[in-house]
C-alpha atoms as a PDB file:
ATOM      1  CA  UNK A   1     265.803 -29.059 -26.829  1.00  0.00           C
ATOM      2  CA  UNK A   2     263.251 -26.284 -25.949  1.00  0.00           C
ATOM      3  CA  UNK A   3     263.434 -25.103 -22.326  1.00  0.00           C
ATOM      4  CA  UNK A   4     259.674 -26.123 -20.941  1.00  0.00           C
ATOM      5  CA  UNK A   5     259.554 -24.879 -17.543  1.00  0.00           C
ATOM      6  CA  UNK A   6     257.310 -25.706 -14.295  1.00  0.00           C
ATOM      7  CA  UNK A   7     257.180 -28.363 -11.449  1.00  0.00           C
ATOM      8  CA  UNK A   8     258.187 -31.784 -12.428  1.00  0.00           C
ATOM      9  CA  UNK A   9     257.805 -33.143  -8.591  1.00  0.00           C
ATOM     10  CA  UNK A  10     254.601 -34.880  -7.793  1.00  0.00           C
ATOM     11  CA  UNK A  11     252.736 -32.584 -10.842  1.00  0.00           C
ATOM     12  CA  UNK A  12     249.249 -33.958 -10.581  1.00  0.00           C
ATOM     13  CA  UNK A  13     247.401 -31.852 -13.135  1.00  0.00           C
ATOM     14  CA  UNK A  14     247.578 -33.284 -16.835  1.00  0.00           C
ATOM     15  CA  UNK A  15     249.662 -30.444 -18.769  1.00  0.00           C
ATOM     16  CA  UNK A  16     251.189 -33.202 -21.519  1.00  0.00           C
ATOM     17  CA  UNK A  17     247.317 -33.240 -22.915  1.00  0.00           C
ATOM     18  CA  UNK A  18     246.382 -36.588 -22.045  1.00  0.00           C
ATOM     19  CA  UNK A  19     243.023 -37.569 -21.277  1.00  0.00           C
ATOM     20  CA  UNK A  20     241.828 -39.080 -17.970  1.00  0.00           C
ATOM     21  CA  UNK A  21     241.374 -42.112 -19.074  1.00  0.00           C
ATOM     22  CA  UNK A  22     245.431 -42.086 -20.376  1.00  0.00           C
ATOM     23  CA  UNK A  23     246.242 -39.913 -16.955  1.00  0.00           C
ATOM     24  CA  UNK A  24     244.932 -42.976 -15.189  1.00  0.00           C
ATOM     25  CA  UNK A  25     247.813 -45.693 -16.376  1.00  0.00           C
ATOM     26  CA  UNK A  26     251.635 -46.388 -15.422  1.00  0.00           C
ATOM     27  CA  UNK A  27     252.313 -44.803 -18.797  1.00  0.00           C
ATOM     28  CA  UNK A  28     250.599 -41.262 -18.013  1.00  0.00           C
ATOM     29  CA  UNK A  29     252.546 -38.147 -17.057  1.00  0.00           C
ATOM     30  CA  UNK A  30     251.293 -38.098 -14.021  1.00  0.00           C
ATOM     31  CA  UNK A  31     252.875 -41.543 -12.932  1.00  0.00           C
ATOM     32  CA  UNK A  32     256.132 -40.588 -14.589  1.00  0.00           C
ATOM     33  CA  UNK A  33     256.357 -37.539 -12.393  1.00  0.00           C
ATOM     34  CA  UNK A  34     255.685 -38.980  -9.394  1.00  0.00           C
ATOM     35  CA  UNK A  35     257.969 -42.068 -10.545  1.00  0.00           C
ATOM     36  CA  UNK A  36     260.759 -39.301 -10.909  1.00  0.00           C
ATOM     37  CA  UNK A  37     260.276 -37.084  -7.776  1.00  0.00           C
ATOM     38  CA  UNK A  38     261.288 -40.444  -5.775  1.00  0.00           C
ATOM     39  CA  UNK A  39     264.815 -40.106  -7.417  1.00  0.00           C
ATOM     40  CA  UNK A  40     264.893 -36.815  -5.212  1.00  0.00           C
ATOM     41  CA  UNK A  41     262.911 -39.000  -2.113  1.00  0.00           C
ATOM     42  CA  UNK A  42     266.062 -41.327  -2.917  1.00  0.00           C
ATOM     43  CA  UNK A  43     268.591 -38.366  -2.587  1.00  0.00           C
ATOM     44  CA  UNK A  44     266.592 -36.380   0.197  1.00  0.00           C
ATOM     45  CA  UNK A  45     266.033 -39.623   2.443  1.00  0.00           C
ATOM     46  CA  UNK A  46     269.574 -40.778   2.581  1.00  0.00           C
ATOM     47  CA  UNK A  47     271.555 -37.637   3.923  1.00  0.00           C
ATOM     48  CA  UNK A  48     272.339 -38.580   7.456  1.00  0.00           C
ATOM     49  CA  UNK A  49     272.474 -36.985  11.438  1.00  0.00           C
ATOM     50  CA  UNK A  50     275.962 -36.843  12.294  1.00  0.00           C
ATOM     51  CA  UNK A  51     279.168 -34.496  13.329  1.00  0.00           C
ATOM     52  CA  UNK A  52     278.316 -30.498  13.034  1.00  0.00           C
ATOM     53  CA  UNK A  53     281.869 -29.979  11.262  1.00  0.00           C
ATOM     54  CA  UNK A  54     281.420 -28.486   7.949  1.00  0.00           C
ATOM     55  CA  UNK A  55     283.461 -28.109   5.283  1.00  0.00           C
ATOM     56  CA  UNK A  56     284.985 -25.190   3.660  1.00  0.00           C
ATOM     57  CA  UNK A  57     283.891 -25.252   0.443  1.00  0.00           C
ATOM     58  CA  UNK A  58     281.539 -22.278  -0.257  1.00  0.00           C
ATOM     59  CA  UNK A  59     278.080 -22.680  -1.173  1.00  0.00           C
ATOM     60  CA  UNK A  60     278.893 -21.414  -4.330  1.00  0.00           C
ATOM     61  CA  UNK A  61     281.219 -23.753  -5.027  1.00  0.00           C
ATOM     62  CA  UNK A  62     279.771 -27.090  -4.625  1.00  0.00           C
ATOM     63  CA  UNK A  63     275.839 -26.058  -6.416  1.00  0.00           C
ATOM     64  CA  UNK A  64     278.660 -25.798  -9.681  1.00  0.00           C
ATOM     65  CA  UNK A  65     279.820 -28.918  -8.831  1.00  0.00           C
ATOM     66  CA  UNK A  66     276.141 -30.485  -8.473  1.00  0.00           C
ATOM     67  CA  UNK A  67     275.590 -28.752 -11.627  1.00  0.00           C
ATOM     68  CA  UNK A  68     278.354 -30.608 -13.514  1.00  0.00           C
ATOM     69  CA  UNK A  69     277.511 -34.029 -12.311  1.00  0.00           C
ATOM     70  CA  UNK A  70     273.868 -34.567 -13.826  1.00  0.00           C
ATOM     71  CA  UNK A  71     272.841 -35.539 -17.634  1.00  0.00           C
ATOM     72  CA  UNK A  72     273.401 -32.589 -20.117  1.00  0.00           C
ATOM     73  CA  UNK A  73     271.196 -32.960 -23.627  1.00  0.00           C
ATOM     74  CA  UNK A  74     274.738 -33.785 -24.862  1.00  0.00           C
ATOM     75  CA  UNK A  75     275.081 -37.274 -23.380  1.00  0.00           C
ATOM     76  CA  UNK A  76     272.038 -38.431 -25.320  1.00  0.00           C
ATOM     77  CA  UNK A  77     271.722 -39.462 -28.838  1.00  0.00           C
ATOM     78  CA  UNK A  78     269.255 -37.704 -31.402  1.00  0.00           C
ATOM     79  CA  UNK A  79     265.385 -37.819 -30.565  1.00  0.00           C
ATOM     80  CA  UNK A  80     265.373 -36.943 -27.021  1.00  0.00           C
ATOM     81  CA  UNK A  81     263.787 -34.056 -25.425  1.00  0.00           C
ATOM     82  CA  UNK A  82     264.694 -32.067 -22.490  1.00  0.00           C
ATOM     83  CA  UNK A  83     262.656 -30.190 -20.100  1.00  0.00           C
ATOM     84  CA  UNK A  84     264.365 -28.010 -17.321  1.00  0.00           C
ATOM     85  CA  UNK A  85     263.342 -28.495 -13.251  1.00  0.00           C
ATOM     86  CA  UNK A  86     261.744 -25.596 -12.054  1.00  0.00           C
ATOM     87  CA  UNK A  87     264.378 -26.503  -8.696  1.00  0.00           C
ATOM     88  CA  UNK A  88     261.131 -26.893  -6.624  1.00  0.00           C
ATOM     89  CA  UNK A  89     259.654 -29.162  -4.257  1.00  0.00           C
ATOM     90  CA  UNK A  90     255.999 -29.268  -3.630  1.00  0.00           C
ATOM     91  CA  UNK A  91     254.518 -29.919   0.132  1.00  0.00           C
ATOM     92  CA  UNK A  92     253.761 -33.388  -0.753  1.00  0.00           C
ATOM     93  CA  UNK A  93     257.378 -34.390  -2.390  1.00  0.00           C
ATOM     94  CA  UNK A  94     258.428 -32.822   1.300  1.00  0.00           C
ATOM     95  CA  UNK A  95     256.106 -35.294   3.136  1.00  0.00           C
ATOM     96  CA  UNK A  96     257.095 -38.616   1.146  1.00  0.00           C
ATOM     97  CA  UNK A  97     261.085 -37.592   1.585  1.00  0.00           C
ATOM     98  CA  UNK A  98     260.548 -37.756   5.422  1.00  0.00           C
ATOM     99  CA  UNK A  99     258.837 -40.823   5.458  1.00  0.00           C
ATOM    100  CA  UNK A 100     261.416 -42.115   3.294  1.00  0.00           C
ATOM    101  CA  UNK A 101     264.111 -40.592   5.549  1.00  0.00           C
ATOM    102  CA  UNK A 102     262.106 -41.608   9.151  1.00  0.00           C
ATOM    103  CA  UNK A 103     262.344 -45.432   7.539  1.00  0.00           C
ATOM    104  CA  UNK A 104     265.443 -45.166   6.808  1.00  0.00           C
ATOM    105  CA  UNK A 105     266.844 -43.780   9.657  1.00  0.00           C
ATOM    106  CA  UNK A 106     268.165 -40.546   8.587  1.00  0.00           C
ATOM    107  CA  UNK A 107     267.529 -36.662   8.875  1.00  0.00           C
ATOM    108  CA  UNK A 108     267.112 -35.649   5.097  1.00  0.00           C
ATOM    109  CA  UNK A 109     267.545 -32.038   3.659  1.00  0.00           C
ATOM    110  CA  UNK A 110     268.557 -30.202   6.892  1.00  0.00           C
ATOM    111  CA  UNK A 111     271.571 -31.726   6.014  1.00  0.00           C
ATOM    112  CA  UNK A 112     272.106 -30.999   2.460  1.00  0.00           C
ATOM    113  CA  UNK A 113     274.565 -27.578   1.557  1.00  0.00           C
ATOM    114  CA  UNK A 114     273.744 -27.337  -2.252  1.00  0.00           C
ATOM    115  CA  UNK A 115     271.345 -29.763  -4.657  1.00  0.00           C
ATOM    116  CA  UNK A 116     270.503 -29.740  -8.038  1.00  0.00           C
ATOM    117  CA  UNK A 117     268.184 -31.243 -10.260  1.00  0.00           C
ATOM    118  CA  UNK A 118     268.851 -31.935 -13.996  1.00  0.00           C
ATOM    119  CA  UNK A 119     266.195 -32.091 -16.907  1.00  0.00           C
ATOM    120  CA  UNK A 120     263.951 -34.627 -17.617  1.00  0.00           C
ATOM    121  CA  UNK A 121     264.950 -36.113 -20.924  1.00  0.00           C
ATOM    122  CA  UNK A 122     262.038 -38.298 -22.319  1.00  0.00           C
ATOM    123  CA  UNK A 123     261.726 -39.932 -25.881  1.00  0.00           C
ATOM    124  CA  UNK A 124     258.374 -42.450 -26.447  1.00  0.00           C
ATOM    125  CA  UNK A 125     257.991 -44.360 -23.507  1.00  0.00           C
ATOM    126  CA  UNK A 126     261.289 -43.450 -21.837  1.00  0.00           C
ATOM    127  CA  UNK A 127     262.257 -40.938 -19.593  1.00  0.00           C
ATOM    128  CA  UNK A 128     265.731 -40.261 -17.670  1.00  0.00           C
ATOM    129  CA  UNK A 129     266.076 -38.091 -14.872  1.00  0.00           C
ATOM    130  CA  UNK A 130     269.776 -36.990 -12.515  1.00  0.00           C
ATOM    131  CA  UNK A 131     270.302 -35.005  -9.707  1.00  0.00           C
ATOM    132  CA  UNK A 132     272.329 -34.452  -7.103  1.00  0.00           C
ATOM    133  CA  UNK A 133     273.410 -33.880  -3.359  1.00  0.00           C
ATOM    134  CA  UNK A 134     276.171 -32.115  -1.424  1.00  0.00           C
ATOM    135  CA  UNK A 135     276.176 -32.597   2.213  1.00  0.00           C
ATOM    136  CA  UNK A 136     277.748 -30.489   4.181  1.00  0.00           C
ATOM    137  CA  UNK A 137     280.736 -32.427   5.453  1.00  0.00           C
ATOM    138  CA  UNK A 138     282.589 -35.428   5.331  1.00  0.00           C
ATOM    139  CA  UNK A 139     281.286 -37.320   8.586  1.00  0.00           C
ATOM    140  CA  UNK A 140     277.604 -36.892   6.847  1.00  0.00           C
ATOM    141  CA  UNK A 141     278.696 -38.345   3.623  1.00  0.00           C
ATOM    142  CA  UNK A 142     280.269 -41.627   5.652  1.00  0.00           C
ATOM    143  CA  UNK A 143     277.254 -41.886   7.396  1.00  0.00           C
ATOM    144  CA  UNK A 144     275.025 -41.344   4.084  1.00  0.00           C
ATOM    145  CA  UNK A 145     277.320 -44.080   2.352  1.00  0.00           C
ATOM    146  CA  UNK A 146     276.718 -46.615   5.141  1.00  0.00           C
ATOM    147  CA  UNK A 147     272.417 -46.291   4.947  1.00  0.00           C
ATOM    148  CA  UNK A 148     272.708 -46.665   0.964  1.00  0.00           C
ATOM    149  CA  UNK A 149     274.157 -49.971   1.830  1.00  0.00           C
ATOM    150  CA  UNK A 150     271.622 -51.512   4.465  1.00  0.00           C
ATOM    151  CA  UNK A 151     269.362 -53.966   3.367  1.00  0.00           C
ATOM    152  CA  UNK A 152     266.445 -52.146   4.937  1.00  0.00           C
ATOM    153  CA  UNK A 153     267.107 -49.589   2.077  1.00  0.00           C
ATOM    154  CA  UNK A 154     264.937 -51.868  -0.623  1.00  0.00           C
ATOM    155  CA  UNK A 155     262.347 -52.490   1.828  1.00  0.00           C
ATOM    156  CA  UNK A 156     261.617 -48.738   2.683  1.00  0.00           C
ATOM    157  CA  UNK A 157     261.966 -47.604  -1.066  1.00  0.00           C
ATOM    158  CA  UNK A 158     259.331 -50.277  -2.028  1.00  0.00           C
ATOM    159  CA  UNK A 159     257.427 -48.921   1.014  1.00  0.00           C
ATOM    160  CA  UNK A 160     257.208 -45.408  -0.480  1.00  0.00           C
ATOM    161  CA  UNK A 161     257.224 -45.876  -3.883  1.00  0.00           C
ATOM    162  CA  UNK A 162     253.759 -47.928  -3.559  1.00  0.00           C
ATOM    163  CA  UNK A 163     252.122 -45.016  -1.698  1.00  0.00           C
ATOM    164  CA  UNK A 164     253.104 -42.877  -3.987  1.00  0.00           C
ATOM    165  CA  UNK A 165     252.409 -44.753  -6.658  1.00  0.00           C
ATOM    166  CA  UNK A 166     248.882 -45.248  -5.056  1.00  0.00           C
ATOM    167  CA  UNK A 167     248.488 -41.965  -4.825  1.00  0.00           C
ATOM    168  CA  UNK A 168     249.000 -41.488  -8.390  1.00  0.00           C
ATOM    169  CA  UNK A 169     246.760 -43.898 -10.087  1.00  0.00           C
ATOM    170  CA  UNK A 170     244.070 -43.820  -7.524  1.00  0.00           C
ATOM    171  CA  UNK A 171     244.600 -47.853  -6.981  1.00  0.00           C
ATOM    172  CA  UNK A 172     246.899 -49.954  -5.517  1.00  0.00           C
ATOM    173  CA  UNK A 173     249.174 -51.586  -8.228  1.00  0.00           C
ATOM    174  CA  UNK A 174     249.044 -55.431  -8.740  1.00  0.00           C
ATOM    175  CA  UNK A 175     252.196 -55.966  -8.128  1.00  0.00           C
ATOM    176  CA  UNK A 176     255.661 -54.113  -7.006  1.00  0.00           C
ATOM    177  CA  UNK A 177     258.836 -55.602  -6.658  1.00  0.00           C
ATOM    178  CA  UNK A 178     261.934 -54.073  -5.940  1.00  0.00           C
ATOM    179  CA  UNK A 179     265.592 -55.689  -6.602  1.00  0.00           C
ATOM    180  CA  UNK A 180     269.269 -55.237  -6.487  1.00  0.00           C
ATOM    181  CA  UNK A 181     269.976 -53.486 -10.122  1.00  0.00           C
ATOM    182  CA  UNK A 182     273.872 -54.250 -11.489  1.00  0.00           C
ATOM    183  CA  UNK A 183     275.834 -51.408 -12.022  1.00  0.00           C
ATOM    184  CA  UNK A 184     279.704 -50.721 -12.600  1.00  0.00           C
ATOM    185  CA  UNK A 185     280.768 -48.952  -9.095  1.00  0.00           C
ATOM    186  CA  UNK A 186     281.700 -45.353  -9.707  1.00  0.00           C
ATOM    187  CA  UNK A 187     282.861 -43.102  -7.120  1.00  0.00           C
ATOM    188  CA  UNK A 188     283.134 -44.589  -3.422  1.00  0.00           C
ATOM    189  CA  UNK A 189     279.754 -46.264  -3.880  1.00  0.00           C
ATOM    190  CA  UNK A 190     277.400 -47.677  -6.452  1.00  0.00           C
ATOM    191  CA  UNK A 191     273.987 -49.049  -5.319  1.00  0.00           C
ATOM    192  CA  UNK A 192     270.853 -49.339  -7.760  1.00  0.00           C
ATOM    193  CA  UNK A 193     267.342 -50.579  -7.408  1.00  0.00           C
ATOM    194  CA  UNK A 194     264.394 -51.770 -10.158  1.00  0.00           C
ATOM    195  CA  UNK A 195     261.364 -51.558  -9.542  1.00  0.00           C
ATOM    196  CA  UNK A 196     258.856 -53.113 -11.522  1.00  0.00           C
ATOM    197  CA  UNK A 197     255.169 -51.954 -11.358  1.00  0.00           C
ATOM    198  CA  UNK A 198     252.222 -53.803 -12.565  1.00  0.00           C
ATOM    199  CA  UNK A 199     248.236 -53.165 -12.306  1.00  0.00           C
ATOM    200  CA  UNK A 200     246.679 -55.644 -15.330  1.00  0.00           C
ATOM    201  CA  UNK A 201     244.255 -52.518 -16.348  1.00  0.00           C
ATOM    202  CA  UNK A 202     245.047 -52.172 -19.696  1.00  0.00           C
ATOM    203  CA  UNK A 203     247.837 -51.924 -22.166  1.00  0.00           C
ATOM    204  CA  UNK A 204     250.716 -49.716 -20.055  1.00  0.00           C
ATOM    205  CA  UNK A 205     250.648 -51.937 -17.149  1.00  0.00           C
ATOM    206  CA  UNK A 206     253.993 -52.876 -16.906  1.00  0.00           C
ATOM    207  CA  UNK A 207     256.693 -49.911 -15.328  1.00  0.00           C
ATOM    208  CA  UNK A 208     260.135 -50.727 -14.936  1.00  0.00           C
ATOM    209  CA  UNK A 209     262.146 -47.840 -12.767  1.00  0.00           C
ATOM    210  CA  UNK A 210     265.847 -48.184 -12.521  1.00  0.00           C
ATOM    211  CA  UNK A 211     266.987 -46.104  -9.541  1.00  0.00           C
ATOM    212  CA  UNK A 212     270.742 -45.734  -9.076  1.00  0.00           C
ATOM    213  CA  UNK A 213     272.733 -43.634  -6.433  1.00  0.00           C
ATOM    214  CA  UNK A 214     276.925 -42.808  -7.019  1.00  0.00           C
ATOM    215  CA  UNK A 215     278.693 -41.513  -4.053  1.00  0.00           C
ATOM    216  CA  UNK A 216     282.047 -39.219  -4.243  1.00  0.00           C
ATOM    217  CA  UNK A 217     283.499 -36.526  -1.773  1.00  0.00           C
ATOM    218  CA  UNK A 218     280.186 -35.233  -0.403  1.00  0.00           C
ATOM    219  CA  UNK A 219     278.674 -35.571  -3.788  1.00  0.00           C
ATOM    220  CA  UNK A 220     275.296 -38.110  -4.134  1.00  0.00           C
ATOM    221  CA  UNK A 221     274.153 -38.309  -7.488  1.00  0.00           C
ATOM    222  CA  UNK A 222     271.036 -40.222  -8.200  1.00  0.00           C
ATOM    223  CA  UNK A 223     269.759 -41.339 -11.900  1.00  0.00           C
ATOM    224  CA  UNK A 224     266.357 -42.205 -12.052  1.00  0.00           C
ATOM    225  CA  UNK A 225     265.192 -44.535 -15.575  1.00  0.00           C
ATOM    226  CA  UNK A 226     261.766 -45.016 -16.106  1.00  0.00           C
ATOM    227  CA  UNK A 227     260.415 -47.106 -19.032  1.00  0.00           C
ATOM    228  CA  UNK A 228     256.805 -48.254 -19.953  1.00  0.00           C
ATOM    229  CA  UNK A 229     256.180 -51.883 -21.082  1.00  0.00           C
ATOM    230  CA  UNK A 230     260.132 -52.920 -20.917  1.00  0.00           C
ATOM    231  CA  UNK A 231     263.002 -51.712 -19.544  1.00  0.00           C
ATOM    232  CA  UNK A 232     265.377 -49.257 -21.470  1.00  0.00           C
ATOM    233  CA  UNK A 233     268.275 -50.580 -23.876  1.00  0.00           C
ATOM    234  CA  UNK A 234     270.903 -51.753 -21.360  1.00  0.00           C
ATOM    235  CA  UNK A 235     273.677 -50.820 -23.688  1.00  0.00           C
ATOM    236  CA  UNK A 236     272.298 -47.144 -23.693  1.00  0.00           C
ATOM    237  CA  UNK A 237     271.230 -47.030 -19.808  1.00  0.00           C
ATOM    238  CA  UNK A 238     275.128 -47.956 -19.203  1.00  0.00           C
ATOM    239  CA  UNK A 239     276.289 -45.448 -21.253  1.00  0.00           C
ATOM    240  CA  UNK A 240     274.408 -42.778 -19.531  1.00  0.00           C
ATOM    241  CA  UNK A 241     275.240 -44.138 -16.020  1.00  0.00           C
ATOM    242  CA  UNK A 242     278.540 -44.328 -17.422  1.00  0.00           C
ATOM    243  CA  UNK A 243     278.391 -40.850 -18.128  1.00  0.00           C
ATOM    244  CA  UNK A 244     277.618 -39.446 -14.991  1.00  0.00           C
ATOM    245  CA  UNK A 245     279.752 -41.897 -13.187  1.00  0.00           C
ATOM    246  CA  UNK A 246     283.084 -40.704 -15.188  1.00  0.00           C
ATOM    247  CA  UNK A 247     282.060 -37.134 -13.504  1.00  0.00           C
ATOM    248  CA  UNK A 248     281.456 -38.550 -10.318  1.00  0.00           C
ATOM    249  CA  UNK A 249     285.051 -40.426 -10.648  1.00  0.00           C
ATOM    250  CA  UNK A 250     286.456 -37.075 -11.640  1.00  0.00           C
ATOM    251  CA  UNK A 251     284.713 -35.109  -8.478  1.00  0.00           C
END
């Protein structure tokens, strides 16, 4: 898996070679970024205002444990690619993760002590994304734990994701829904969302994107699945979630 570097995160210029026309549907690269950089929204937005104690752990010490939690080219079979994060976050990716935080109700990366994001891994129309969060104590995390579990979590995730999807594609999308997605619970929490995107324009207008957020001793890890025209193999999704959550169990 060749290392590929530069900014994943809202990326809107076309450097997979596609053509307008292609840059234009749910399938492009340009959707698929922007799909992605809401997995970081989703971490950003939901680290919480709260005590001022910290913990002890050096900074040091908990971006390697950030960097053990994601996907690793390892935990995939044959055929996929990897491309590295450049660790970057544009002005816009900035602006969506405050809205996302303002609906939610909490203060977003002032609050975060070490994050990491893991390669994009894509094969055909498939592409899997992880990273993750430490905040910087304990009274956070409680707090952070508590807003992944509100109901108004769905409403303000569909709220953001259509603007950015907007954004994106230049048009609103047909149709966005966003429901409760089953996962085993690792870690002190488990919560996941799917999102499915339509806009009838032509032959990838169907997006499924399984968001799914694992909680553990400071640690959020979010895993981010996005699949054109039907959703990924469940039996391979749930091995990769259940990859990351036997490291989150272990943090």
């Amino acid at each position: 898996m060749g290392p590929e570097s530069g900014p994943r995160h809202c990326r809107s210029d076309r450097r997979d070679g596609s053509t307008p026309a292609e840059a234009e549907g749910l399938g492009s690269a340009t959707v698929r970024t922007r799909a992605v950089s809401l997995c970081v929204l989703f971490t950003l937005g939901l680290v919480a205002c709260g005590s001022d104690k910290t913990t002890t752990a050096s900074p040091e010490a908990d971006m390697a444990t950030a960097k053990k939690l994601v996907l690793t080219s390892t935990d995939f079979p044959p055929g996929w690619t990897a491309k590295p994060d450049d660790q970057t976050q544009s002005p816009e990716d900035k602006a969506d993760s405050k809205e996302l935080s303002d609906c939610v109700g909490t203060s977003g990366p002032e609050a975060e002590k070490a994050r990491w994001n893991g390669d994009d891994f894509t094969m055909d129309q498939y592409q899997v994304s992880s990273e993750t969060n430490l905040v910087t104590d304990k009274a956070l995390y409680k707090k952070d734990i508590a807003a992944i579990k509100s109901p108004k979590l769905q409403t303000c995730v569909k709220d953001v994701f259509g603007k950015v999807l907007t954004k994106a594609i230049g048009s609103k999308p047909t149709s966005l829904d966003v429901t409760p997605f089953q996962v085993k619970k690792y870690g002190d929490v488990t919560t996941g969302l799917r999102m499915k995107v339509e806009t009838g324009t032509g032959t990838t207008d169907t997006v499924y994107v399984d968001l799914v957020l694992m909680g553990k001793n400071r640690a959020e890890v979010t895993a981010t699945v996005f699949a054109v025209g039907q959703p990924m193999d469940p039996g391979l999704e749930n091995s990769l979630l259940a990859k990351i959550g036997s490291r989150v169990n272990a943090a």
